[in-house]
C-alpha atoms as a PDB file:
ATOM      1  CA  UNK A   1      52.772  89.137  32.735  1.00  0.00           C
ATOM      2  CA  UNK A   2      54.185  92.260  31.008  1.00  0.00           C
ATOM      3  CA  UNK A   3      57.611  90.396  31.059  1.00  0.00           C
ATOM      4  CA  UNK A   4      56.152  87.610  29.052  1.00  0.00           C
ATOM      5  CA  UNK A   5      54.545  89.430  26.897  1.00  0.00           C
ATOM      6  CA  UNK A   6      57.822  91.383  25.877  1.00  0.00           C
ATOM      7  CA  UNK A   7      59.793  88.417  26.154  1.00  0.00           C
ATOM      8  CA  UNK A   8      57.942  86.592  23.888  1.00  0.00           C
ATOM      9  CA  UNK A   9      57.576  89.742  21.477  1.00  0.00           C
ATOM     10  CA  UNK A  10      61.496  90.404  21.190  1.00  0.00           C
ATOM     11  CA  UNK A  11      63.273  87.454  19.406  1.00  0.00           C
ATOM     12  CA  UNK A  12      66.819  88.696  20.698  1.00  0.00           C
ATOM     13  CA  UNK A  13      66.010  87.712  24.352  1.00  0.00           C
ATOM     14  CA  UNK A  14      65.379  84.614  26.214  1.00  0.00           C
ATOM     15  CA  UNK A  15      65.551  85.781  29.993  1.00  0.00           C
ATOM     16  CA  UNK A  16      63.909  87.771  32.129  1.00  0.00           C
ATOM     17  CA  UNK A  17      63.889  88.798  36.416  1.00  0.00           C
ATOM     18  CA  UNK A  18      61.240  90.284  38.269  1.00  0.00           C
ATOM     19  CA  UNK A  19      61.651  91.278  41.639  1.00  0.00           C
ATOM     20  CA  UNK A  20      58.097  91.556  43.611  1.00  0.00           C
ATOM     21  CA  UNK A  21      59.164  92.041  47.536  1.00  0.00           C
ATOM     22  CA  UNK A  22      60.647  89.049  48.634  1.00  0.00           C
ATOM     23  CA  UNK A  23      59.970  87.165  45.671  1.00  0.00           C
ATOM     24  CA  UNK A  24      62.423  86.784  42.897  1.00  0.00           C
ATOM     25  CA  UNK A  25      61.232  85.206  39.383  1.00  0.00           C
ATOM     26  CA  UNK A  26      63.092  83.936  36.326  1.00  0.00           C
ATOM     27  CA  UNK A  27      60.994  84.077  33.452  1.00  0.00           C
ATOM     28  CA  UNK A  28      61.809  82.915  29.690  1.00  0.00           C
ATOM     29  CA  UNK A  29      60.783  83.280  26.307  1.00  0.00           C
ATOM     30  CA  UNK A  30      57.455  81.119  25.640  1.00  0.00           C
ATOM     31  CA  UNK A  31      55.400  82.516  23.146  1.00  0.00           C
ATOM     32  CA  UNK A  32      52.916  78.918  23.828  1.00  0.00           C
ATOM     33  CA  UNK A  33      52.370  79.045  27.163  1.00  0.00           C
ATOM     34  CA  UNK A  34      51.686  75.444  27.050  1.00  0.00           C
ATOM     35  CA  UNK A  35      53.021  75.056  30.447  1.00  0.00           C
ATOM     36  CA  UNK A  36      54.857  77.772  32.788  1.00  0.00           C
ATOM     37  CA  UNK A  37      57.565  79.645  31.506  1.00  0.00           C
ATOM     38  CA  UNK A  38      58.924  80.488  34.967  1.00  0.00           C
ATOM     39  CA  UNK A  39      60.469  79.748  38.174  1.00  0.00           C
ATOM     40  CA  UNK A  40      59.892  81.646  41.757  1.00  0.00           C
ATOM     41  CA  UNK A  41      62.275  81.779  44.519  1.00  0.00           C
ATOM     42  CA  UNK A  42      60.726  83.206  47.879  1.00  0.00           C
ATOM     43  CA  UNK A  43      64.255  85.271  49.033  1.00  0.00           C
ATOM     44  CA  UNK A  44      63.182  85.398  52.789  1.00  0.00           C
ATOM     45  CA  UNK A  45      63.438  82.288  53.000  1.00  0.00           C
ATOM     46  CA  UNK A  46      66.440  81.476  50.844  1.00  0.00           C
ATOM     47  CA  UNK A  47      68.473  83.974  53.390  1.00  0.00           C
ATOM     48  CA  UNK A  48      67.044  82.464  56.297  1.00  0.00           C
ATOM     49  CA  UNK A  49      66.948  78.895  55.379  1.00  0.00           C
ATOM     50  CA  UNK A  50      69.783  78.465  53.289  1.00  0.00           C
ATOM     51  CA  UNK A  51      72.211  81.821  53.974  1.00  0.00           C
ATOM     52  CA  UNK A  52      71.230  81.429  57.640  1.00  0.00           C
ATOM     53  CA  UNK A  53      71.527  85.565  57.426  1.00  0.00           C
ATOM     54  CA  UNK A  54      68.704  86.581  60.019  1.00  0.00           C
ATOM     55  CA  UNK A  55      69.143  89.977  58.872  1.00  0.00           C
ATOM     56  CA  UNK A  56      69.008  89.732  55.156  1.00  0.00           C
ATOM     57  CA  UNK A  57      65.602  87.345  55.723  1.00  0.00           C
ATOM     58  CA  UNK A  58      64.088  90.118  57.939  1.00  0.00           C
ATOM     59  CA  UNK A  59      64.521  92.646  54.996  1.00  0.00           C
ATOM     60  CA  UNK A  60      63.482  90.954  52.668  1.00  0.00           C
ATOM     61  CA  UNK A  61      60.697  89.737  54.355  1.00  0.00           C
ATOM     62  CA  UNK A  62      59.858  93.588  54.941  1.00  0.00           C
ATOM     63  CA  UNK A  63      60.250  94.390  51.396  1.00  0.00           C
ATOM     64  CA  UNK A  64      57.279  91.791  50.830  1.00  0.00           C
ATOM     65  CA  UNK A  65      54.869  93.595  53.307  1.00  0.00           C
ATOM     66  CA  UNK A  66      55.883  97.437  51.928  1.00  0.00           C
ATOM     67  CA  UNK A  67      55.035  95.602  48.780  1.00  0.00           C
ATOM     68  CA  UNK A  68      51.892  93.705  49.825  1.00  0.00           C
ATOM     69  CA  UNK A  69      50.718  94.156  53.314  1.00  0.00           C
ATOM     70  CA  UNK A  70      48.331  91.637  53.054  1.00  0.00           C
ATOM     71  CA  UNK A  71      51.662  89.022  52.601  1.00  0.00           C
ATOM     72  CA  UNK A  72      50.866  87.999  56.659  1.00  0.00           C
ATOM     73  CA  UNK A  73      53.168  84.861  56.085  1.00  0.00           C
ATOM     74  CA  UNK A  74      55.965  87.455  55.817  1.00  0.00           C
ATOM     75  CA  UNK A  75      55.491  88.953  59.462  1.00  0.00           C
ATOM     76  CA  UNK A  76      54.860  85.746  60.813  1.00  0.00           C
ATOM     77  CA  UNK A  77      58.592  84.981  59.355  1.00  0.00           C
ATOM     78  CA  UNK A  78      59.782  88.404  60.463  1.00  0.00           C
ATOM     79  CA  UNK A  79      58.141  88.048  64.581  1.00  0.00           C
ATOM     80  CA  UNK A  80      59.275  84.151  64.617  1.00  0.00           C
ATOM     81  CA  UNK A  81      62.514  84.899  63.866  1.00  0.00           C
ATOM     82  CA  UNK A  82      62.880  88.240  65.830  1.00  0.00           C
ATOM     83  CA  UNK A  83      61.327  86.094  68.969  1.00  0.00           C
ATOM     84  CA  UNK A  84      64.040  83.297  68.740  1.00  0.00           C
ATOM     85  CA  UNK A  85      66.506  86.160  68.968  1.00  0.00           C
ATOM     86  CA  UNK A  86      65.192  87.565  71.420  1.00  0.00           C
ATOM     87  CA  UNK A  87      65.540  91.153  70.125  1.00  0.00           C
ATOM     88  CA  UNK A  88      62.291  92.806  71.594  1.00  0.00           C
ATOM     89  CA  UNK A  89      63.485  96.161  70.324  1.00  0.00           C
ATOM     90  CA  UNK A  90      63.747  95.383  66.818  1.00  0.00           C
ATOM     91  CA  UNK A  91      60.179  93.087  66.939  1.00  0.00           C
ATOM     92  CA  UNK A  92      58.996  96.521  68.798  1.00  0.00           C
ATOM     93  CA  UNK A  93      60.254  98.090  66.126  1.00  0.00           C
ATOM     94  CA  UNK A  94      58.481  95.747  63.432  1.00  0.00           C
ATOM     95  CA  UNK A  95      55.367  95.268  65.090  1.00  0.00           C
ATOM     96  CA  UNK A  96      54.700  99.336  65.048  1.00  0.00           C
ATOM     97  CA  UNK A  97      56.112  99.011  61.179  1.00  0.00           C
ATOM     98  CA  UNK A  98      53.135  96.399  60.434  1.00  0.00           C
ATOM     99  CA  UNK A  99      50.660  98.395  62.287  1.00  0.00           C
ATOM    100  CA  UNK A 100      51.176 101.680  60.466  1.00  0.00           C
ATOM    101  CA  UNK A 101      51.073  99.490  57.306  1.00  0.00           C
ATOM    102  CA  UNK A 102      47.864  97.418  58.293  1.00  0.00           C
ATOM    103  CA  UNK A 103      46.221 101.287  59.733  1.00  0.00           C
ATOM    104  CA  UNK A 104      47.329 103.146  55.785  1.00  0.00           C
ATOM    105  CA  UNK A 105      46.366 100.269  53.696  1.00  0.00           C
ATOM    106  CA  UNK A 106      42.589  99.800  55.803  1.00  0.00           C
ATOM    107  CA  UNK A 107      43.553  96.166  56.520  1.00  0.00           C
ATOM    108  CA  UNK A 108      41.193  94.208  58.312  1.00  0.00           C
ATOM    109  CA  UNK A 109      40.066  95.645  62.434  1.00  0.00           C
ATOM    110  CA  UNK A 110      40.888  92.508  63.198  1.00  0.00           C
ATOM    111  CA  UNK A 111      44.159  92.251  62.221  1.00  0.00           C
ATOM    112  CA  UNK A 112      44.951  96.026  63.634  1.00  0.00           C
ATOM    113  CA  UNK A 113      44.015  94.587  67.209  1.00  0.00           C
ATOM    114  CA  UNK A 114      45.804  91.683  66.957  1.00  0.00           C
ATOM    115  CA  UNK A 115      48.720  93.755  66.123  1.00  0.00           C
ATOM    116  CA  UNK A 116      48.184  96.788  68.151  1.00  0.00           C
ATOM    117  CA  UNK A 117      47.846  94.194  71.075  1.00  0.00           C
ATOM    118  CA  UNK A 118      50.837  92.641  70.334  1.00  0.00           C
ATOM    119  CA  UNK A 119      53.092  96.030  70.365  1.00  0.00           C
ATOM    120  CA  UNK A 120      51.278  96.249  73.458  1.00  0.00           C
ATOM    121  CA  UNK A 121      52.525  93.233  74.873  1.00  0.00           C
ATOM    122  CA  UNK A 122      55.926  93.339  74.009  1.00  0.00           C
ATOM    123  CA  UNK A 123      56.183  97.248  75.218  1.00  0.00           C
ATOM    124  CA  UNK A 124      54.949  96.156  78.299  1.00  0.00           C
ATOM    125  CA  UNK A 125      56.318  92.974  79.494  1.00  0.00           C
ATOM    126  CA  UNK A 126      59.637  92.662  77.048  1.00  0.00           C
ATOM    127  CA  UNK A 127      60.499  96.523  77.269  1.00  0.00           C
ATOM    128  CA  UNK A 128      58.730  98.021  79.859  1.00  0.00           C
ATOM    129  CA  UNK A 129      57.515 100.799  78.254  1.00  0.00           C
ATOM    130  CA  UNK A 130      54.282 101.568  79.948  1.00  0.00           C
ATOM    131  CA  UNK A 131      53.319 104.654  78.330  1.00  0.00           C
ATOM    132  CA  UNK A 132      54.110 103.071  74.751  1.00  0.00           C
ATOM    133  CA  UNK A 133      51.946  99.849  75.673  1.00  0.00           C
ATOM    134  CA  UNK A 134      48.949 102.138  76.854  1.00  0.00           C
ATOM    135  CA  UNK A 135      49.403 103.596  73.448  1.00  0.00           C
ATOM    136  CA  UNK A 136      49.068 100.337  71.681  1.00  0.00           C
ATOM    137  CA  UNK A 137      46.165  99.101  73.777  1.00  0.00           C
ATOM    138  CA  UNK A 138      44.167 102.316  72.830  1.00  0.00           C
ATOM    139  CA  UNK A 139      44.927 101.450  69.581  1.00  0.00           C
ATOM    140  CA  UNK A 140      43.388  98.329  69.919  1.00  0.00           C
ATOM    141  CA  UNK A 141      40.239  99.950  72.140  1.00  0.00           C
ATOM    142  CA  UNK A 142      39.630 101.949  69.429  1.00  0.00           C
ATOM    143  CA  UNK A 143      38.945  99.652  66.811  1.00  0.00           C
ATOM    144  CA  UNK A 144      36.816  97.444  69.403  1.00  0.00           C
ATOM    145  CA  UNK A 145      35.424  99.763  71.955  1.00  0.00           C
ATOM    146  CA  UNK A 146      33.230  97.548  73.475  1.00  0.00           C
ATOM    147  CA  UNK A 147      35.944  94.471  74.401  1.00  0.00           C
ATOM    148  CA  UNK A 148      36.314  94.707  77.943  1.00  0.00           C
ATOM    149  CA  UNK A 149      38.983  92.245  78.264  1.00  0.00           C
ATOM    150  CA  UNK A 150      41.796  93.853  76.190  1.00  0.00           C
ATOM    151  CA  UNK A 151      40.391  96.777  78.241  1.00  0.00           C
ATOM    152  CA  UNK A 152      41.033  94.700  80.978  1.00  0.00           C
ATOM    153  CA  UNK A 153      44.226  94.310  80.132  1.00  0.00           C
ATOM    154  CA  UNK A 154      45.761  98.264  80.137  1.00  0.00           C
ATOM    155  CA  UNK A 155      45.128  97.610  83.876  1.00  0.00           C
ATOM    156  CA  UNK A 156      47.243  94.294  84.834  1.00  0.00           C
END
């Protein structure tokens, strides 16, 4: 709230914008706080709701996750609308993006296999990149030694 707070200290200005990954927030002077002194616009979903510019929503939809990683609702947006295109190599792309975020940040195993799996999956049966989906699925082993059936699955 240090927009708020300087808002509300400086008499000569009303309105604020803060820009936090795909979030975009108008803020005014309210030196009460009775009730919120703000409105929040999610831009990922502005550009690919309203705008209807894939591209634009994808970005900003990254910008959320380099800004929060833990934002999941943003690559759900990002692989949903990178499946409905059908553009494997930039949801390759993507996928190995959120991986190297969710392995730097120490995000949850679980959440490192499902995503290590899923670059996997789409190197193997979108792409056909075998060598790149063995990768993945070590990835995957790694973090979860002892699950035979994604083990099972390097061999299918």
């Amino acid at each position: 709230m240090l927009l708020q707070d300087w808002l509300n200290a400086n008499p000569d200005f009303y309105w604020g914008l803060v820009f936090a990954g795909d979030r975009l927030r108008l803020m005014r002077d309210n030196a009460s706080l009775t009730r919120p002194a703000w409105i929040e616009a999610d831009l990922g979903a502005i550009f690919r709701d309203e705008i209807k510019d894939l591209d634009q929503a994808i970005a900003a939809f990254n910008q959320a996750l380099d800004h929060n990683p833990d934002h999941l609702k943003a690559f759900e947006a990002i692989d949903r609308l990178l499946t409905q295109k059908k553009d494997w190599k930039e949801l390759e792309r993507n996928y190995r993006k959120m991986l190297k975020r969710a392995m730097e940040q120490k995000l949850d195993d679980k959440l490192v296999i499902t995503l290590a799996k899923g670059l996997g999956e789409i190197n193997r049966s979108r792409l056909k990149k075998y060598d790149e989906a063995v990768k993945a699925y070590k990835i995957a082993l790694g973090r979860q030694p002892d699950d035979l059936q994604r083990a099972k699955g390097l061999f299918r």
